[in-house]
N, C-alpha and C. Protein backbone atom coordinates (compact mmCIF):
# COMPACT_ATOMS: atom_id res chain seq x y z
N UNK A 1 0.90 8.55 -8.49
CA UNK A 1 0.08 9.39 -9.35
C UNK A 1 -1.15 9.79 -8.54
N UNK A 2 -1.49 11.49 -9.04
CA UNK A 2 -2.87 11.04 -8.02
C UNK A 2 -3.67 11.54 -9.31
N UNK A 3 -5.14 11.03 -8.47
CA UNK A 3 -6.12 10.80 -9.56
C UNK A 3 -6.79 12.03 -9.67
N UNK A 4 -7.75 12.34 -10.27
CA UNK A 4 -8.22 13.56 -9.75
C UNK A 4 -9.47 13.71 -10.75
N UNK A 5 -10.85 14.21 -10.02
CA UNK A 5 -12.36 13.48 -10.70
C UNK A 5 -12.53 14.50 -11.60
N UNK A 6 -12.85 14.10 -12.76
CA UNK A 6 -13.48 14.93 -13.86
C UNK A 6 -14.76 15.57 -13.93
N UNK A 7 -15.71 14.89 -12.46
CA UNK A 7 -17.05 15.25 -12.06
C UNK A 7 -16.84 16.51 -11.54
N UNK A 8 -17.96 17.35 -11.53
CA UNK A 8 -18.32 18.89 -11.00
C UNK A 8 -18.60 18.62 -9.76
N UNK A 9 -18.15 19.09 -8.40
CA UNK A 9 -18.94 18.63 -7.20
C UNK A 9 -19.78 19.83 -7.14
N UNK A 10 -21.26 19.48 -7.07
CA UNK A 10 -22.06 20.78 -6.72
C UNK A 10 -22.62 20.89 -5.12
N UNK A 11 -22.23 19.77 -4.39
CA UNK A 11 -22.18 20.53 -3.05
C UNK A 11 -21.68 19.09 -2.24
N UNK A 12 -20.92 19.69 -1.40
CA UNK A 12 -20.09 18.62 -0.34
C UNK A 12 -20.21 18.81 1.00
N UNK A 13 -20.65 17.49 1.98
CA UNK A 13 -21.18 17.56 3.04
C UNK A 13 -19.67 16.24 3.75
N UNK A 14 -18.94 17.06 4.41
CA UNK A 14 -18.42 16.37 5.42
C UNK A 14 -19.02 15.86 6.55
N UNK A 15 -19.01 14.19 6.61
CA UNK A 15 -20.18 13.61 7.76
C UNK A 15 -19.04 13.08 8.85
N UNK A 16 -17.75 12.80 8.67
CA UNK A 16 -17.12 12.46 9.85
C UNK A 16 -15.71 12.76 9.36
N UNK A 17 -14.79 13.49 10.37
CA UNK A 17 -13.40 13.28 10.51
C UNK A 17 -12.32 12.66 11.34
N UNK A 18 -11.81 11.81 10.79
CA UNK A 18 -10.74 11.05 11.71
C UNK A 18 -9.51 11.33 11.81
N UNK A 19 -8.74 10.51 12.26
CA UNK A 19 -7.02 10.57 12.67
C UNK A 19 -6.66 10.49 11.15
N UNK A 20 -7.00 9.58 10.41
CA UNK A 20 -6.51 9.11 9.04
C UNK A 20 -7.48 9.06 7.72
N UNK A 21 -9.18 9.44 7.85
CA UNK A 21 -9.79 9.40 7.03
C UNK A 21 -10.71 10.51 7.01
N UNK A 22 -11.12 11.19 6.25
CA UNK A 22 -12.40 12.12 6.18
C UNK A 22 -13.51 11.30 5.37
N UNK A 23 -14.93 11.33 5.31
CA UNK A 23 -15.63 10.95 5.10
C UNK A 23 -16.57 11.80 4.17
N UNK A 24 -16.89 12.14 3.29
CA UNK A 24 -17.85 13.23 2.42
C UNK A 24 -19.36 12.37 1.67
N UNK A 25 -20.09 13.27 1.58
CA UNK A 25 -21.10 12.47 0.70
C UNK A 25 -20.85 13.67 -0.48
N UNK A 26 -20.93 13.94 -1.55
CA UNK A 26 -20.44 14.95 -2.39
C UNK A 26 -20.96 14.81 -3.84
N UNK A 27 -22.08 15.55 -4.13
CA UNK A 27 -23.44 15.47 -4.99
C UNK A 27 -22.16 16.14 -6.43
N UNK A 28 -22.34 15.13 -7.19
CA UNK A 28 -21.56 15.20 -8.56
C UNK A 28 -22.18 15.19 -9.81
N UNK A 29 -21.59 15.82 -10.37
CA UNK A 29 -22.51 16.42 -12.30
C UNK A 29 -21.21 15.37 -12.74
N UNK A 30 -21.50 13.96 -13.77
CA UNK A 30 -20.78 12.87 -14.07
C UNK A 30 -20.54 13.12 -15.33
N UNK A 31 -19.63 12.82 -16.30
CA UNK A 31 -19.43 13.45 -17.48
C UNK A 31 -20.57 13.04 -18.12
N UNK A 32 -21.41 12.25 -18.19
CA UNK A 32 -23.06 11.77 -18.82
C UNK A 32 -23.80 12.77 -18.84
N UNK A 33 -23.68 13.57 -17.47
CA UNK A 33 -24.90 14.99 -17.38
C UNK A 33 -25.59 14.41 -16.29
N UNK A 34 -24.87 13.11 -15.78
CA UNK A 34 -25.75 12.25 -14.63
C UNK A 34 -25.48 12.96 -13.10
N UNK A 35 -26.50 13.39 -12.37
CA UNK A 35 -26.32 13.78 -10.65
C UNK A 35 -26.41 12.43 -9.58
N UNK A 36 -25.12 12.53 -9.17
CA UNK A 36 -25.13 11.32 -8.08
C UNK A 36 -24.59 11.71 -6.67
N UNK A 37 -25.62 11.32 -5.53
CA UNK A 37 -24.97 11.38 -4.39
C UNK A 37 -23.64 10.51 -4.08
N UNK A 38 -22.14 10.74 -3.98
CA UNK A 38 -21.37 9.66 -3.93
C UNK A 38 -20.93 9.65 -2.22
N UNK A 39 -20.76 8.86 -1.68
CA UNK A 39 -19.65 8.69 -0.10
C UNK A 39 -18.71 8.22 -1.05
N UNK A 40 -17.33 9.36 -0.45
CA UNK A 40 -16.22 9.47 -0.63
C UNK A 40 -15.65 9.06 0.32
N UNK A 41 -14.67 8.32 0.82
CA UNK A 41 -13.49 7.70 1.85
C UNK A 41 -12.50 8.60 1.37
N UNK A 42 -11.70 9.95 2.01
CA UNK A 42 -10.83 10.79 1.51
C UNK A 42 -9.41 10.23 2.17
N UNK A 43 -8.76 8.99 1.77
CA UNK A 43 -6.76 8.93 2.66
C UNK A 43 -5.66 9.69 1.78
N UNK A 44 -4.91 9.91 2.60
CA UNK A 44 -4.11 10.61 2.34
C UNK A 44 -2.69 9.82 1.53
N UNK A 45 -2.87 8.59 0.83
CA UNK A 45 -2.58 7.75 0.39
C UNK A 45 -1.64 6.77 1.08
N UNK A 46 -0.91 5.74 0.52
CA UNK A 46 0.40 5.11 1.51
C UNK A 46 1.86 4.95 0.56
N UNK A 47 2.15 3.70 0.86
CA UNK A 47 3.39 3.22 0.18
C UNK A 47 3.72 2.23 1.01
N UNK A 48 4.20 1.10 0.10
CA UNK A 48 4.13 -0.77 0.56
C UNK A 48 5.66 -0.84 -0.91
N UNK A 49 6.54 -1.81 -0.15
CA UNK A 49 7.81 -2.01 -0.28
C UNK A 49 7.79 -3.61 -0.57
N UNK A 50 8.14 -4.25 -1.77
CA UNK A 50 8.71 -4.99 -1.65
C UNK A 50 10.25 -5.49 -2.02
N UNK A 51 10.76 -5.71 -0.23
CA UNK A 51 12.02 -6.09 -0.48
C UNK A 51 12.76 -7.32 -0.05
N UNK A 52 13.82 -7.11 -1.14
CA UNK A 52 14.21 -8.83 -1.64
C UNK A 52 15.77 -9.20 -1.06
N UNK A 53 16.30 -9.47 -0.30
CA UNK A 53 17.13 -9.77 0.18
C UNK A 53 18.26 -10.73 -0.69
N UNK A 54 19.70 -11.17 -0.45
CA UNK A 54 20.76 -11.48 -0.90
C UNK A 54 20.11 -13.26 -1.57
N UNK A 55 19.56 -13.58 -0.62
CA UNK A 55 19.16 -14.94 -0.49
C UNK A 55 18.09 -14.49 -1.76
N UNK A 56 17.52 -13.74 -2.36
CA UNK A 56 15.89 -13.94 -2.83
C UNK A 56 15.07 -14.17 -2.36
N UNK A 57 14.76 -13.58 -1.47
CA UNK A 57 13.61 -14.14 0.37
C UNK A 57 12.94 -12.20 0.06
N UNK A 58 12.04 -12.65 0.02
CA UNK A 58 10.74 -11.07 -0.03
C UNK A 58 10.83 -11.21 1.45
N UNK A 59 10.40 -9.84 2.38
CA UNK A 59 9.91 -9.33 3.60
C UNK A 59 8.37 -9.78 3.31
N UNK A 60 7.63 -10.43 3.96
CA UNK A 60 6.29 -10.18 4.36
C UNK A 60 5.90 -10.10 5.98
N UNK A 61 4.81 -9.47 5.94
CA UNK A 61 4.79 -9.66 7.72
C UNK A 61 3.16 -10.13 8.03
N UNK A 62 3.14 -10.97 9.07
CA UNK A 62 1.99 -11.25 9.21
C UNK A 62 1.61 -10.62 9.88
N UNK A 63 0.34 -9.98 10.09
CA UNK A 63 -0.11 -8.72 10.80
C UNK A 63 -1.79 -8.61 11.18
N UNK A 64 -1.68 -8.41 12.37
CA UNK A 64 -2.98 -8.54 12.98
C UNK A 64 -3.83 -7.74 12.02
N UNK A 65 -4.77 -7.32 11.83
CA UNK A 65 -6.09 -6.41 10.94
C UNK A 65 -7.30 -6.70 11.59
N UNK A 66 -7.80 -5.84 12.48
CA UNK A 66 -9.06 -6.04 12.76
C UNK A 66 -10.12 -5.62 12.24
N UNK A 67 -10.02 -4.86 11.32
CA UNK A 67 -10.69 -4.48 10.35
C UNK A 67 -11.27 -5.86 9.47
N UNK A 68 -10.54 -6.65 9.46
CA UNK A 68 -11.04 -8.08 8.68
C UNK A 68 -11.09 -9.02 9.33
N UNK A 69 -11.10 -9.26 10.96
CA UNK A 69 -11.16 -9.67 11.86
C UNK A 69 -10.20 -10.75 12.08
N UNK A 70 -9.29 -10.47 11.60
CA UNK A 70 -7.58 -11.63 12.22
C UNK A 70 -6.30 -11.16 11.40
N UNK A 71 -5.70 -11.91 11.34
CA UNK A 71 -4.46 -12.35 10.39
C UNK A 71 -4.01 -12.21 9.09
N UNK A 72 -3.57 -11.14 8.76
CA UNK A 72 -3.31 -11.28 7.27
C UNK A 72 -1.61 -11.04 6.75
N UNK A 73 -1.44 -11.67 4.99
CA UNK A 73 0.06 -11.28 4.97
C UNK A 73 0.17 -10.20 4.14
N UNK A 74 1.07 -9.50 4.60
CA UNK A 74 0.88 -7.70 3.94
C UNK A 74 2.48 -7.36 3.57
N UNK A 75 2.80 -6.62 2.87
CA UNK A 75 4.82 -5.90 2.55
C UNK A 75 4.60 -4.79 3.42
N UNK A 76 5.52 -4.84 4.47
CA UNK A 76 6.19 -3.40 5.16
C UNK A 76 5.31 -2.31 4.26
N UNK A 77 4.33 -1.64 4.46
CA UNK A 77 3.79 -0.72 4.08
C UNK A 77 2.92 0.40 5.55
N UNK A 78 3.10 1.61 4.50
CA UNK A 78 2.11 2.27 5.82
C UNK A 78 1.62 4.14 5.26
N UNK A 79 1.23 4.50 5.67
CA UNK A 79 0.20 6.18 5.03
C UNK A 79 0.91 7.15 5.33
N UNK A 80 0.90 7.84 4.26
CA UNK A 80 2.12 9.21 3.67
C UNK A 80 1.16 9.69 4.60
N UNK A 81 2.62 10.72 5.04
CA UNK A 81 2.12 11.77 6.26
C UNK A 81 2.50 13.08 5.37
N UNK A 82 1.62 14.02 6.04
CA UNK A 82 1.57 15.50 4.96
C UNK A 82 3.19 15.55 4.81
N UNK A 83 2.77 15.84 3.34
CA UNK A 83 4.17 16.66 2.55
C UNK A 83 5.40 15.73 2.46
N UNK A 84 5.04 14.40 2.79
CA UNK A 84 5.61 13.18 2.86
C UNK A 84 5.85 12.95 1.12
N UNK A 85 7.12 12.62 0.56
CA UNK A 85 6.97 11.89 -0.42
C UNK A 85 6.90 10.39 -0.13
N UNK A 86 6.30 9.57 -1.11
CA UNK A 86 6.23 8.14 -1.28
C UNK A 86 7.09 7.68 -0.75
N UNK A 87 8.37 7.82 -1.41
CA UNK A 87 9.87 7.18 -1.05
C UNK A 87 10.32 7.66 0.08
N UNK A 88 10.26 8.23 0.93
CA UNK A 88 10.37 8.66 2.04
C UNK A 88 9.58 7.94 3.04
N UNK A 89 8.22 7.66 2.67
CA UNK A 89 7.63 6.42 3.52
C UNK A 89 7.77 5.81 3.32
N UNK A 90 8.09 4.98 2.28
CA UNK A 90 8.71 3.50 2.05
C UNK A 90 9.97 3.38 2.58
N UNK A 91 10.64 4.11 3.13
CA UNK A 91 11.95 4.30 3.66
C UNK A 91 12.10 4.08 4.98
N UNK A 92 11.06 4.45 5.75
CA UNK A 92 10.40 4.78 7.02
C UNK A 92 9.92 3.56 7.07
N UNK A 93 8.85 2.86 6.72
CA UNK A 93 8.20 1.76 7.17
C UNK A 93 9.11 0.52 6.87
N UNK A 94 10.06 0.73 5.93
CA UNK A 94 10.99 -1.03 5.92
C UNK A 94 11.45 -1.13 7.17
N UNK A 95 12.39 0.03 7.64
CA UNK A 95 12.76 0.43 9.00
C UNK A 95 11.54 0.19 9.75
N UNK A 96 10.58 0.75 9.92
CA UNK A 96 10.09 0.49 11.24
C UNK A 96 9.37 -0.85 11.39
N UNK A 97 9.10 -1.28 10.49
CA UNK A 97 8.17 -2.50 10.43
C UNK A 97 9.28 -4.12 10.24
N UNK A 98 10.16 -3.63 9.60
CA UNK A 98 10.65 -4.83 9.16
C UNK A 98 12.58 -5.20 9.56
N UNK A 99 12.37 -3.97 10.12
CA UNK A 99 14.20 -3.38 10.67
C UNK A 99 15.04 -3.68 9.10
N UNK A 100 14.69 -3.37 8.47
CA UNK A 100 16.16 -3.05 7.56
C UNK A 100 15.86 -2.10 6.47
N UNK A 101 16.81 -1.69 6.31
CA UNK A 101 16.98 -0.30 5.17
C UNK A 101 17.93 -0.80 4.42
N UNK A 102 17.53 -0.15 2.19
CA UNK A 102 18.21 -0.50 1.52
C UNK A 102 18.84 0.35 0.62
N UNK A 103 19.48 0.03 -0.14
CA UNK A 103 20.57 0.97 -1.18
C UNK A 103 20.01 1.10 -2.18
N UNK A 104 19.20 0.21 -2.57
CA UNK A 104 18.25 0.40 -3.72
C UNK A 104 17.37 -0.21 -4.40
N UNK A 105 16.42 1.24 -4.93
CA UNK A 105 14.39 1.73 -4.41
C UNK A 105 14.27 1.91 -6.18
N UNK A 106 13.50 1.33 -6.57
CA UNK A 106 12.74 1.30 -7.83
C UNK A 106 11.57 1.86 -7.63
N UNK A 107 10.65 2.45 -7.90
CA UNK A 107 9.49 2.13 -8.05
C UNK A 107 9.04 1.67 -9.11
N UNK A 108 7.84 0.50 -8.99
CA UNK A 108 7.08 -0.14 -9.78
C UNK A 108 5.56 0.16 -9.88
N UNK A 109 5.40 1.53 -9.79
CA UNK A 109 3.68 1.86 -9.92
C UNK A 109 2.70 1.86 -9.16
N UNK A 110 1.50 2.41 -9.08
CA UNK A 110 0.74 2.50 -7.91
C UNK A 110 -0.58 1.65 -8.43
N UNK A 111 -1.18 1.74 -6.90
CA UNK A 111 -2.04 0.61 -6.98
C UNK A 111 -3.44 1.66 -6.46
N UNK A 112 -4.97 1.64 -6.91
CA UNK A 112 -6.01 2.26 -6.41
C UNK A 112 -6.83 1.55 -5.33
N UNK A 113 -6.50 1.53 -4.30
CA UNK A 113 -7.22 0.34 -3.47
C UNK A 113 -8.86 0.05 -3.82
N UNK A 114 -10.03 1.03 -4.22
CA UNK A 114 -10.97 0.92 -3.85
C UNK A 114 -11.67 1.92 -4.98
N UNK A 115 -11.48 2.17 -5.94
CA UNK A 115 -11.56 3.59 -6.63
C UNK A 115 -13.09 3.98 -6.50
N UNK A 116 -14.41 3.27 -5.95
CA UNK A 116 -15.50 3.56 -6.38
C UNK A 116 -15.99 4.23 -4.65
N UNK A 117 -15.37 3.80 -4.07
CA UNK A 117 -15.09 4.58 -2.84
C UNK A 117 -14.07 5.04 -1.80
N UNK A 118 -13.08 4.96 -2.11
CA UNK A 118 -11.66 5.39 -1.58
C UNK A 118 -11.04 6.00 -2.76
N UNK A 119 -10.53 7.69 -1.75
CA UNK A 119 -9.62 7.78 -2.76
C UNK A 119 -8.07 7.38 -2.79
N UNK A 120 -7.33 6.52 -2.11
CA UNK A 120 -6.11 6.37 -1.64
C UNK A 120 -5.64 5.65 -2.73
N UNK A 121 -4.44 5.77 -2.49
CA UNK A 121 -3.23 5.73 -3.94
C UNK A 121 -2.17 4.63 -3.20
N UNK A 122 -1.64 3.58 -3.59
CA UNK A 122 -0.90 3.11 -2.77
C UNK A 122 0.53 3.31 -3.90
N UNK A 123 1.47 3.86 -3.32
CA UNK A 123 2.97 4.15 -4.13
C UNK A 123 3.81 2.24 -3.97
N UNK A 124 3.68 1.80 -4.94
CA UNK A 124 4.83 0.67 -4.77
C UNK A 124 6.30 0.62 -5.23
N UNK A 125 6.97 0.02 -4.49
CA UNK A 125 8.40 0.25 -4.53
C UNK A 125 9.19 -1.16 -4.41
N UNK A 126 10.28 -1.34 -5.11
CA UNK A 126 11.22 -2.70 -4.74
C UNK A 126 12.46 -2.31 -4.49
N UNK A 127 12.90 -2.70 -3.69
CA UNK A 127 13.72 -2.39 -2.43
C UNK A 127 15.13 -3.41 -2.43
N UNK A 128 16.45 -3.27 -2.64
CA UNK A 128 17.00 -4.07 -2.54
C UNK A 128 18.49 -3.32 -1.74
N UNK A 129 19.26 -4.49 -1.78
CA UNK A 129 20.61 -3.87 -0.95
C UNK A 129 20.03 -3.89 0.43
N UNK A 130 19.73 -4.51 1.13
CA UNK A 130 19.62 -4.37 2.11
C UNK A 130 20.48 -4.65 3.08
N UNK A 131 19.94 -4.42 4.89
CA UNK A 131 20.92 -4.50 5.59
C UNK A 131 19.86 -4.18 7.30
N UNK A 132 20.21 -4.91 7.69
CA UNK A 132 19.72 -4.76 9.40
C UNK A 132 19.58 -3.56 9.77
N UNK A 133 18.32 -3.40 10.44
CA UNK A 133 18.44 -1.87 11.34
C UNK A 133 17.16 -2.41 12.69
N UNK A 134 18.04 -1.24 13.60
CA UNK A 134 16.56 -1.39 14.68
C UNK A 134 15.04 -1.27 14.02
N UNK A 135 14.13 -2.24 14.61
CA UNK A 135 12.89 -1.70 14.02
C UNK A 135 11.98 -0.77 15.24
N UNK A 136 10.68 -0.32 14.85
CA UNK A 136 10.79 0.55 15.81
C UNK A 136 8.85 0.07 15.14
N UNK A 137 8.75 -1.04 15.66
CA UNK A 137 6.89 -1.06 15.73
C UNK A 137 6.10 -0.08 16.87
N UNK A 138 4.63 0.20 15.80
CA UNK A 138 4.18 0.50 16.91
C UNK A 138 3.16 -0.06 18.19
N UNK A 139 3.15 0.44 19.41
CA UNK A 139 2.85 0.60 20.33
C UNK A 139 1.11 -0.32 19.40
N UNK A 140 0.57 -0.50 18.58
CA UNK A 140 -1.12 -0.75 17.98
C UNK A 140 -0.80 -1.78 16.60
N UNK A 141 0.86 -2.14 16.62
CA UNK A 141 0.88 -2.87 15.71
C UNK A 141 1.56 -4.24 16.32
N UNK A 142 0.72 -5.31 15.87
CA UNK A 142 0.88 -6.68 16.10
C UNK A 142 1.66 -7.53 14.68
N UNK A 143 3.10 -7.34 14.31
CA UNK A 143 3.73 -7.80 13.28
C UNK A 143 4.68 -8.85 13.73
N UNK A 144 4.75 -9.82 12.91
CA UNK A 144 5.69 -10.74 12.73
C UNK A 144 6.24 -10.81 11.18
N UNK A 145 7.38 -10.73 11.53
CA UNK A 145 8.49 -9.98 10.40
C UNK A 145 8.90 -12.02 9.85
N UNK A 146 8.74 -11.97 8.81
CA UNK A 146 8.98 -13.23 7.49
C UNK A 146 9.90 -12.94 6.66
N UNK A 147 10.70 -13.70 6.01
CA UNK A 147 11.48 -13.80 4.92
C UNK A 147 11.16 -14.97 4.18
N UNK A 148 10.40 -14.99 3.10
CA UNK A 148 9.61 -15.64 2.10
C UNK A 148 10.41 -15.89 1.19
N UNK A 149 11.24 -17.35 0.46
CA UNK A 149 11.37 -17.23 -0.85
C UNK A 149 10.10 -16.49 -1.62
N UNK A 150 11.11 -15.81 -2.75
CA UNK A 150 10.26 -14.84 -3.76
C UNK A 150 9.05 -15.63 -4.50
N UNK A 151 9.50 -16.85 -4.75
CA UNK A 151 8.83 -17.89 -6.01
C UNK A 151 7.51 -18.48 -5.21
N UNK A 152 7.96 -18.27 -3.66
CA UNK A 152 6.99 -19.01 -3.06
C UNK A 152 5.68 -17.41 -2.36
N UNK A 153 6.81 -16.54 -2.01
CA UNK A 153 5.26 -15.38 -2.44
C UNK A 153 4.50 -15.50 -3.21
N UNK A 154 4.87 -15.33 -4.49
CA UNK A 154 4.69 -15.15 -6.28
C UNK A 154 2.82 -16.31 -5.86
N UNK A 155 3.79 -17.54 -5.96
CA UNK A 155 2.80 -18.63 -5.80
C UNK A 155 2.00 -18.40 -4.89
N UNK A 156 1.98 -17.71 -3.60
CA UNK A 156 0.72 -17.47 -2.97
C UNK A 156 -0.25 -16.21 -3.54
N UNK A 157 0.66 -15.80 -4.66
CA UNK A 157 -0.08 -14.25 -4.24
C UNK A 157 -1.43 -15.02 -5.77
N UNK A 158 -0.56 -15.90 -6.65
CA UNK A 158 -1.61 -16.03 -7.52
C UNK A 158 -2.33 -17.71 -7.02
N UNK A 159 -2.09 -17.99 -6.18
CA UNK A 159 -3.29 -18.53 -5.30
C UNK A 159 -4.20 -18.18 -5.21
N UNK A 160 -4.46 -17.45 -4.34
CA UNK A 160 -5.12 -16.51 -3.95
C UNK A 160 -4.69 -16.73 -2.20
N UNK A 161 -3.91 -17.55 -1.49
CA UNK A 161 -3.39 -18.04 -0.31
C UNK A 161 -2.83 -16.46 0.53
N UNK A 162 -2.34 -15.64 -0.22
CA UNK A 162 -2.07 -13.99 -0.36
C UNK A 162 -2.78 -13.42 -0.78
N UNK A 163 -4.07 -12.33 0.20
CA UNK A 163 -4.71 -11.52 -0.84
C UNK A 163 -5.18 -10.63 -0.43
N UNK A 164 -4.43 -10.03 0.19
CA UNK A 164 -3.72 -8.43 0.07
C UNK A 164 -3.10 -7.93 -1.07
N UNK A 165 -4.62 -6.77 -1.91
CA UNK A 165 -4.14 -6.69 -2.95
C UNK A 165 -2.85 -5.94 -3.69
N UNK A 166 -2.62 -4.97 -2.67
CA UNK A 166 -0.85 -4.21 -2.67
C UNK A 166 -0.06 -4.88 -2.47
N UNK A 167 -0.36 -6.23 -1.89
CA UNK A 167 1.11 -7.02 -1.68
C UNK A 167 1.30 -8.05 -2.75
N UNK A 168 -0.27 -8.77 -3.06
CA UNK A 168 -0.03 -9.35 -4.18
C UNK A 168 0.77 -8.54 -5.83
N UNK A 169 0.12 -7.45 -6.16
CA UNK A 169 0.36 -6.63 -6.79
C UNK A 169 1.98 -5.94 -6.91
N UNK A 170 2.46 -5.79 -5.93
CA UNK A 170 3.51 -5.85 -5.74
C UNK A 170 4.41 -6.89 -6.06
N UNK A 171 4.00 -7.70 -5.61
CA UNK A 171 4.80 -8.95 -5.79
C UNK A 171 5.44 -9.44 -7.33
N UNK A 172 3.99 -9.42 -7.86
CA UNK A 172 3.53 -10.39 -9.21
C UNK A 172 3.88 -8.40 -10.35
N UNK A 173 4.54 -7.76 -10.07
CA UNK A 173 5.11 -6.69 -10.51
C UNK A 173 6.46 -6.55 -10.77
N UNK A 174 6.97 -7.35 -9.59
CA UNK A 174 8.40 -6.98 -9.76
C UNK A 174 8.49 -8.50 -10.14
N UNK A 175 7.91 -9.75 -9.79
CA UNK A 175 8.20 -10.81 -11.15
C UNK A 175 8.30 -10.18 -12.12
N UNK A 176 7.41 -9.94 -12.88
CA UNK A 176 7.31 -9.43 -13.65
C UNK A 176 8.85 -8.69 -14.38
N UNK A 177 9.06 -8.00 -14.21
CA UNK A 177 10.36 -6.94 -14.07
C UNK A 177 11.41 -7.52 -14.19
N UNK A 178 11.20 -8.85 -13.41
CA UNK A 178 12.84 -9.64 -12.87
C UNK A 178 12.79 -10.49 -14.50
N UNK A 179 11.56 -11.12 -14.54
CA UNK A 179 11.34 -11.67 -15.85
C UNK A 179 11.96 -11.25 -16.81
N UNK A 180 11.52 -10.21 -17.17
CA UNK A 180 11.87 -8.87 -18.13
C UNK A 180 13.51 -8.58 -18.00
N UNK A 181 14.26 -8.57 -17.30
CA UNK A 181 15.27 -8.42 -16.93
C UNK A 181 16.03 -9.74 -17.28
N UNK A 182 15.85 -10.68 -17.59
CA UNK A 182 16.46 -12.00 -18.00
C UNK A 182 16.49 -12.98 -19.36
């Protein structure tokens, strides 16, 4: 889903552009009648997969982030490229991140990473039928590919031992579902 602001922008100042983010400060009329300078983080959203194998074993991967300065556990996920649908990157990143591709893609709803300053949308998906494929990491990504009993994700994600919130979210979603289903 994408979101889209009900505020008036009355004038927008692009302060930096990147490979993957634009940056705005963007002076807004708030439905109150309130004027606020906001910094906007503009991504072009993603899509994060969780998939569950024959055994009931979730994909997680542990994955460098230097952005948070080490180690974290995250689902095969990665950022829609223009004109990209969701499912099409979730298709793409099980493959490249995790080598296997599946027969069948649910989606289970999106997630807002940051809404008070990002606008990115994360598409979630559960993934099953699977089956081996080459993976094809990249050249800036440091992954180690896991197969997690499901029950024992679940339990980290409401730990808090998991807290990556698209993966937790993911996770404790398609419990959810499977629940529902029984």
């Amino acid at each position: 889903m994408k979101y889209t602001a009900t505020e008036a922008i009355e004038k927008l100042r692009t302060v930096f552009t990147g490979r993957v983010i634009t940056v705005n400060v963007e002076t807004v009329r708030l439905p109150n009648g309130h004027r606020a300078d906001l910094e906007i983080v503009h991504h072009p959203g993603g899509a994060a997969v969780v998939a569950i194998n024959d055994e009931q074993r979730v994909c997680l991967l542990r994955q460098y982030r230097h952005a948070i300065g080490g180690w974290i556990w995250e689902l095969p996920a990665g950022k829609l490229e223009p004109s990209e649908p969701a499912l099409d990157t979730a298709r793409r990143e099980l493959i490249e991140e995790a080598g296997v591709e599946a027969t069948e893609w649910i989606s289970i709803g999106d997630y807002v990473t940051s809404p008070g300053v990002f606008t990115e949308t994360v598409n979630l998906f559960m993934a099953r039928g699977l089956r081996t494929v080459n993976m094809a990491h990249e050249a800036g990504e440091l992954i180690e590919v896991h197969w997690v009993p499901f029950s024992e994700a679940c339990r980290r994600a409401l730990s808090g031992e998991l807290n990556d919130g698209k993966t937790a979210l993911g996770l404790l979603r398609v419990q959810a579902m499977l629940d529902a289903q029984r």
